[in-house]
N, C-alpha and C. Protein backbone atom coordinates (compact mmCIF):
# COMPACT_ATOMS: atom_id res chain seq x y z
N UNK A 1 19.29 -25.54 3.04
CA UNK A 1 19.12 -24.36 3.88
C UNK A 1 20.04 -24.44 5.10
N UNK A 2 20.32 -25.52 5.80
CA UNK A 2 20.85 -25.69 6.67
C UNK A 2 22.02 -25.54 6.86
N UNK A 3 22.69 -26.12 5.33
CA UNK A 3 23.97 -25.97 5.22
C UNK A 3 24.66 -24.67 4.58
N UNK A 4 23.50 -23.91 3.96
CA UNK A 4 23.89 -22.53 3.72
C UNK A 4 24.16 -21.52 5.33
N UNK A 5 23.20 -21.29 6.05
CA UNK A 5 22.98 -21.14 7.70
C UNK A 5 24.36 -21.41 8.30
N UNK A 6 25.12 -22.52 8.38
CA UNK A 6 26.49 -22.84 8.65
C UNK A 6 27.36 -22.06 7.73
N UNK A 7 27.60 -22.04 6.59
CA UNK A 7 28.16 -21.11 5.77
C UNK A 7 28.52 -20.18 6.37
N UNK A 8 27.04 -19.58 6.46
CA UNK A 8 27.50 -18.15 6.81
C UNK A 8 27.39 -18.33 8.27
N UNK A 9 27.30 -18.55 9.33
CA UNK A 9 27.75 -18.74 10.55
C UNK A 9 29.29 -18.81 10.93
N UNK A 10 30.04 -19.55 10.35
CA UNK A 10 31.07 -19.61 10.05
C UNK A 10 31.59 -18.42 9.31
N UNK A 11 31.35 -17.37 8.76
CA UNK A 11 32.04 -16.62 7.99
C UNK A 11 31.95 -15.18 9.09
N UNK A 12 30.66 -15.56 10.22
CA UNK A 12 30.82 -14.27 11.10
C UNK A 12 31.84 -14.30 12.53
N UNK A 13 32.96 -14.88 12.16
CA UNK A 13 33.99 -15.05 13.09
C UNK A 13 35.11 -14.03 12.82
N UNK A 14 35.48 -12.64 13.33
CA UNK A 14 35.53 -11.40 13.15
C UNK A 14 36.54 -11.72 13.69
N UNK A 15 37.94 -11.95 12.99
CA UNK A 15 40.05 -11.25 13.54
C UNK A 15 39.95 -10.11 13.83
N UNK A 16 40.97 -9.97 14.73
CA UNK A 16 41.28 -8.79 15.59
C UNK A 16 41.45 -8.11 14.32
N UNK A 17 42.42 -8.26 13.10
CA UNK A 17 42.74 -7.34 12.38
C UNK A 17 41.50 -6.10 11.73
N UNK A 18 40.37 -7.68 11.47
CA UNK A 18 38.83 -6.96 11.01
C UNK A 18 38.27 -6.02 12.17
N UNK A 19 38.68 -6.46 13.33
CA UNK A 19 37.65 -5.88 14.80
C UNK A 19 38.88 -4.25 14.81
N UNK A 20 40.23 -4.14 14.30
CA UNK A 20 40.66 -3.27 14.23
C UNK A 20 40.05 -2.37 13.30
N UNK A 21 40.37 -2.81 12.47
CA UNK A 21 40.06 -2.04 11.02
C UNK A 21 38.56 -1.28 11.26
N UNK A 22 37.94 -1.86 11.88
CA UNK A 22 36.20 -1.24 11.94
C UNK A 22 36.55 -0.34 12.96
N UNK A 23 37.00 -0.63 14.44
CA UNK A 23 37.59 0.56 15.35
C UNK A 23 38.02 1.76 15.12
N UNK A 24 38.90 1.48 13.77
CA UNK A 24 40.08 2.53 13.53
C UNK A 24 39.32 3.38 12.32
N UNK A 25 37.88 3.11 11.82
CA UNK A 25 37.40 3.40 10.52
C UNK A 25 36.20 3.95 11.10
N UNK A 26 35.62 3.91 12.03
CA UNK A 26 34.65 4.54 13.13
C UNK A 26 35.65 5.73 13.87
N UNK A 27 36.78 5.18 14.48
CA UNK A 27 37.51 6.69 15.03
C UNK A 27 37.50 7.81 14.43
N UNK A 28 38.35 7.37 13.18
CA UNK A 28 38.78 8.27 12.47
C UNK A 28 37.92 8.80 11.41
N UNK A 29 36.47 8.57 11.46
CA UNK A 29 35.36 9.49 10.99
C UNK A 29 34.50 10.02 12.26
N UNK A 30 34.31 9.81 13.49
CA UNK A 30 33.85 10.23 14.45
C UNK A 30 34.44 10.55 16.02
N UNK A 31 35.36 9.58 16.06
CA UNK A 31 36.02 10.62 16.88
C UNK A 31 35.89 9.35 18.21
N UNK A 32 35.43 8.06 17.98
CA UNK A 32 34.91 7.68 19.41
C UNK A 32 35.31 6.08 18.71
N UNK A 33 36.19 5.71 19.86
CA UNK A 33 37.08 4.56 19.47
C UNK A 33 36.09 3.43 20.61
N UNK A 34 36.52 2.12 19.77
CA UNK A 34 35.95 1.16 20.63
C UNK A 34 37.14 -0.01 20.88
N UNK A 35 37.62 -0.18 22.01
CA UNK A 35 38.46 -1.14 22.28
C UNK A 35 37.88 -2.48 22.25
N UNK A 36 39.12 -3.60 22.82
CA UNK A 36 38.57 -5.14 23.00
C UNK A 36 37.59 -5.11 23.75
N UNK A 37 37.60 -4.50 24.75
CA UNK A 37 35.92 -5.00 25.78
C UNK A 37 34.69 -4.92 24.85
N UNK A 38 34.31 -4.14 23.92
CA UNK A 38 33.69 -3.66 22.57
C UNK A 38 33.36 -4.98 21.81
N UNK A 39 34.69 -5.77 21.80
CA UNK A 39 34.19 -7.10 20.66
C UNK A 39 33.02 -7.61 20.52
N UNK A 40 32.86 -8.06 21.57
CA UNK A 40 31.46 -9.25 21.10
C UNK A 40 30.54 -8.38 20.94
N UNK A 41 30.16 -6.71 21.33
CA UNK A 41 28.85 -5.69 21.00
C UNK A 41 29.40 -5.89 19.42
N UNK A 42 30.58 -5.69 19.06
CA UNK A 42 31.07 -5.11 17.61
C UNK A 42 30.66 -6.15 16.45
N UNK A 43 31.08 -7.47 16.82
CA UNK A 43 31.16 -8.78 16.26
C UNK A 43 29.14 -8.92 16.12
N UNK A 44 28.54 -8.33 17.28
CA UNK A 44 27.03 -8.88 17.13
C UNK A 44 26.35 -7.77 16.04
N UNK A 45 27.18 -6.73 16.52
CA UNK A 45 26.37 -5.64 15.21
C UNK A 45 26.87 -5.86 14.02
N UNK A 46 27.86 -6.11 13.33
CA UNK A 46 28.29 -6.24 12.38
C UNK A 46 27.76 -7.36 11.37
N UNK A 47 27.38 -8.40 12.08
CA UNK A 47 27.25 -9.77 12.23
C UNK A 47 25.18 -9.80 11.55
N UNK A 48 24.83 -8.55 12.34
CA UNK A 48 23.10 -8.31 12.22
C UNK A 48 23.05 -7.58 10.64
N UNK A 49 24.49 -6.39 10.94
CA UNK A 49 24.47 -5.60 9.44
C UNK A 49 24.61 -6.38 7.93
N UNK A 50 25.44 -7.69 8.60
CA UNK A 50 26.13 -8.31 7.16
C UNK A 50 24.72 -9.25 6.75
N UNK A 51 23.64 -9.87 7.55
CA UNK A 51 22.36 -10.48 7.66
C UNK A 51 21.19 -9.15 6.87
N UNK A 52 21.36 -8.77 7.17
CA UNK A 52 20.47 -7.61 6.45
C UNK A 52 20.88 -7.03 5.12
N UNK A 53 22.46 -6.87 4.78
CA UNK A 53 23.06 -6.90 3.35
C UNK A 53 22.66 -8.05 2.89
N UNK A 54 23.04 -9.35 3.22
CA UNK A 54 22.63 -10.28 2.47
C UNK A 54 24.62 -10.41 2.30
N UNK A 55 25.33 -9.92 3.26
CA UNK A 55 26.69 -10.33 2.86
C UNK A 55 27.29 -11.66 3.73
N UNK A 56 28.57 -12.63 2.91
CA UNK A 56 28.74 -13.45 4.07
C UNK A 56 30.32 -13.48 4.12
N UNK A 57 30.92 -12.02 4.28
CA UNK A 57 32.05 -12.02 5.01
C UNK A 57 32.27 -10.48 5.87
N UNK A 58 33.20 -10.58 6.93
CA UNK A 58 32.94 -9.32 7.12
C UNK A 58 33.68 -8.42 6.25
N UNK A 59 34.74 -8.98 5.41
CA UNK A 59 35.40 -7.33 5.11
C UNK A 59 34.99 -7.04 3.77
N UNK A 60 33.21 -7.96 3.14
CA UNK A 60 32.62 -7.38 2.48
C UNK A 60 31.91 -5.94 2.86
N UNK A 61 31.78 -5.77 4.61
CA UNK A 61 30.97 -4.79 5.21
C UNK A 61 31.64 -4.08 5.43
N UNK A 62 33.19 -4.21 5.69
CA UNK A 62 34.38 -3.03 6.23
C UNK A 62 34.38 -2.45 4.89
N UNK A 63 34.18 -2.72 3.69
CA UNK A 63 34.15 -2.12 2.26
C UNK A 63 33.26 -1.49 2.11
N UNK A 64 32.01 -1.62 2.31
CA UNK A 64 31.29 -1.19 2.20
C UNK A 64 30.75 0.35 3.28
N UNK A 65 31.35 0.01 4.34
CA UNK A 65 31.29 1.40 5.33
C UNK A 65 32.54 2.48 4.73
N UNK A 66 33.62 1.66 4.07
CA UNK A 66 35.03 2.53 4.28
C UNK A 66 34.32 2.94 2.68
N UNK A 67 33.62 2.90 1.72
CA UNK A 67 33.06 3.39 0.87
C UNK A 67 32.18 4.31 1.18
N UNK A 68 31.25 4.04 2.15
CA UNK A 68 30.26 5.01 2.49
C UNK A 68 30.73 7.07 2.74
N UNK A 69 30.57 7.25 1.78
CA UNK A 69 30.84 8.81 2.03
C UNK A 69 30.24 8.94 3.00
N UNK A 70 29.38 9.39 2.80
CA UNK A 70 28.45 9.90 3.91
C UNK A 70 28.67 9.62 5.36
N UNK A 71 28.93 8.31 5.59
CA UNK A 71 29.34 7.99 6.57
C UNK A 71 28.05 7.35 7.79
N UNK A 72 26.92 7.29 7.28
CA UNK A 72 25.74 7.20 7.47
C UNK A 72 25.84 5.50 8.14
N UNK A 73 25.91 4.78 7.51
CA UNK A 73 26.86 3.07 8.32
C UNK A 73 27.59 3.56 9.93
N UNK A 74 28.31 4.03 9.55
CA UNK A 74 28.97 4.58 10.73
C UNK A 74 28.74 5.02 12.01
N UNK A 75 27.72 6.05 11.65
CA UNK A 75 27.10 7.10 12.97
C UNK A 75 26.02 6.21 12.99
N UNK A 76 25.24 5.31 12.30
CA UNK A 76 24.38 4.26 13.06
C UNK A 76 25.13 3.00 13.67
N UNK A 77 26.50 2.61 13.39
CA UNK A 77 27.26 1.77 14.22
C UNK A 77 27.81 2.82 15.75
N UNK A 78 28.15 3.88 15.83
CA UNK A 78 28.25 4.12 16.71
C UNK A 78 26.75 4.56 17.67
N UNK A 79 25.78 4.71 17.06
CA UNK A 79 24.64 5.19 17.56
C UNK A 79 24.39 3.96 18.64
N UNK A 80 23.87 2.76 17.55
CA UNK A 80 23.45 1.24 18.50
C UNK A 80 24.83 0.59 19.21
N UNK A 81 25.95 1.00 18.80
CA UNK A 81 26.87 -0.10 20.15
C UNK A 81 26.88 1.21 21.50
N UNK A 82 26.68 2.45 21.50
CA UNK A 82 26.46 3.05 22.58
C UNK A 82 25.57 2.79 23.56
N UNK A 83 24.82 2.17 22.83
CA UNK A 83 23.27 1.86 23.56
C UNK A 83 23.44 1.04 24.14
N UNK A 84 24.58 -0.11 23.58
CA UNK A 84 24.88 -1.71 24.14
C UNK A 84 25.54 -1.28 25.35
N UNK A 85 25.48 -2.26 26.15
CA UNK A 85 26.04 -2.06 27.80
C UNK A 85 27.24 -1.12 28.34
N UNK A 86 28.05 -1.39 27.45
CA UNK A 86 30.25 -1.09 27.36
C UNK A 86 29.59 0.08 27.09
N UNK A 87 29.83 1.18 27.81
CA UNK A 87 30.35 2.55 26.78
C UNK A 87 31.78 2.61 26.22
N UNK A 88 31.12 3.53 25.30
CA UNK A 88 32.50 3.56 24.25
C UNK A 88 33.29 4.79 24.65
N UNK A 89 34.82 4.47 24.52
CA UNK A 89 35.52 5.76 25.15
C UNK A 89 35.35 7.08 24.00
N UNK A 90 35.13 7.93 24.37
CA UNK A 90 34.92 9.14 23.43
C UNK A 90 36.57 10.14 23.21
């Protein structure tokens, strides 16, 4: 158990390229971009979403939102990091 727990601890360490790609995939379905000050809100939500999939990388979850028609992932990622301290530039 323990060493699964590290596993995936280790796999929620989010590259700029990933912390882009989710920015630029939230903009450009809603309209409301989140810069670097954003990271660590972005990295903690993402991080709670991939724990609740049961996923242990993130750009299993960037697949899974950039799949989401609906877009429903999305407008609840922008819903809860609004709430988080940083506002997000609109």
């Amino acid at each position: 158990m323990e060493k699964m727990m590290e596993k995936t601890e280790a796999a929620y360490h989010l590259r700029l390229s990933e912390f882009r790609r989710f920015s630029e995939l939230v903009f450009n379905r809603t309209g409301v971009r989140f810069d670097m000050k954003r990271y660590d809100e972005v990295r903690l939500f993402i991080a709670d979403r991939m724990r609740i999939f049961r996923m242990t990388m993130y750009d299993q979850y960037l697949q899974y939102i950039e799949d989401d028609e609906r877009a429903r992932e999305v407008e609840l990622a922008v819903e809860r990091l609004q709430k988080m301290k940083v506002p997000a530039h609109a």
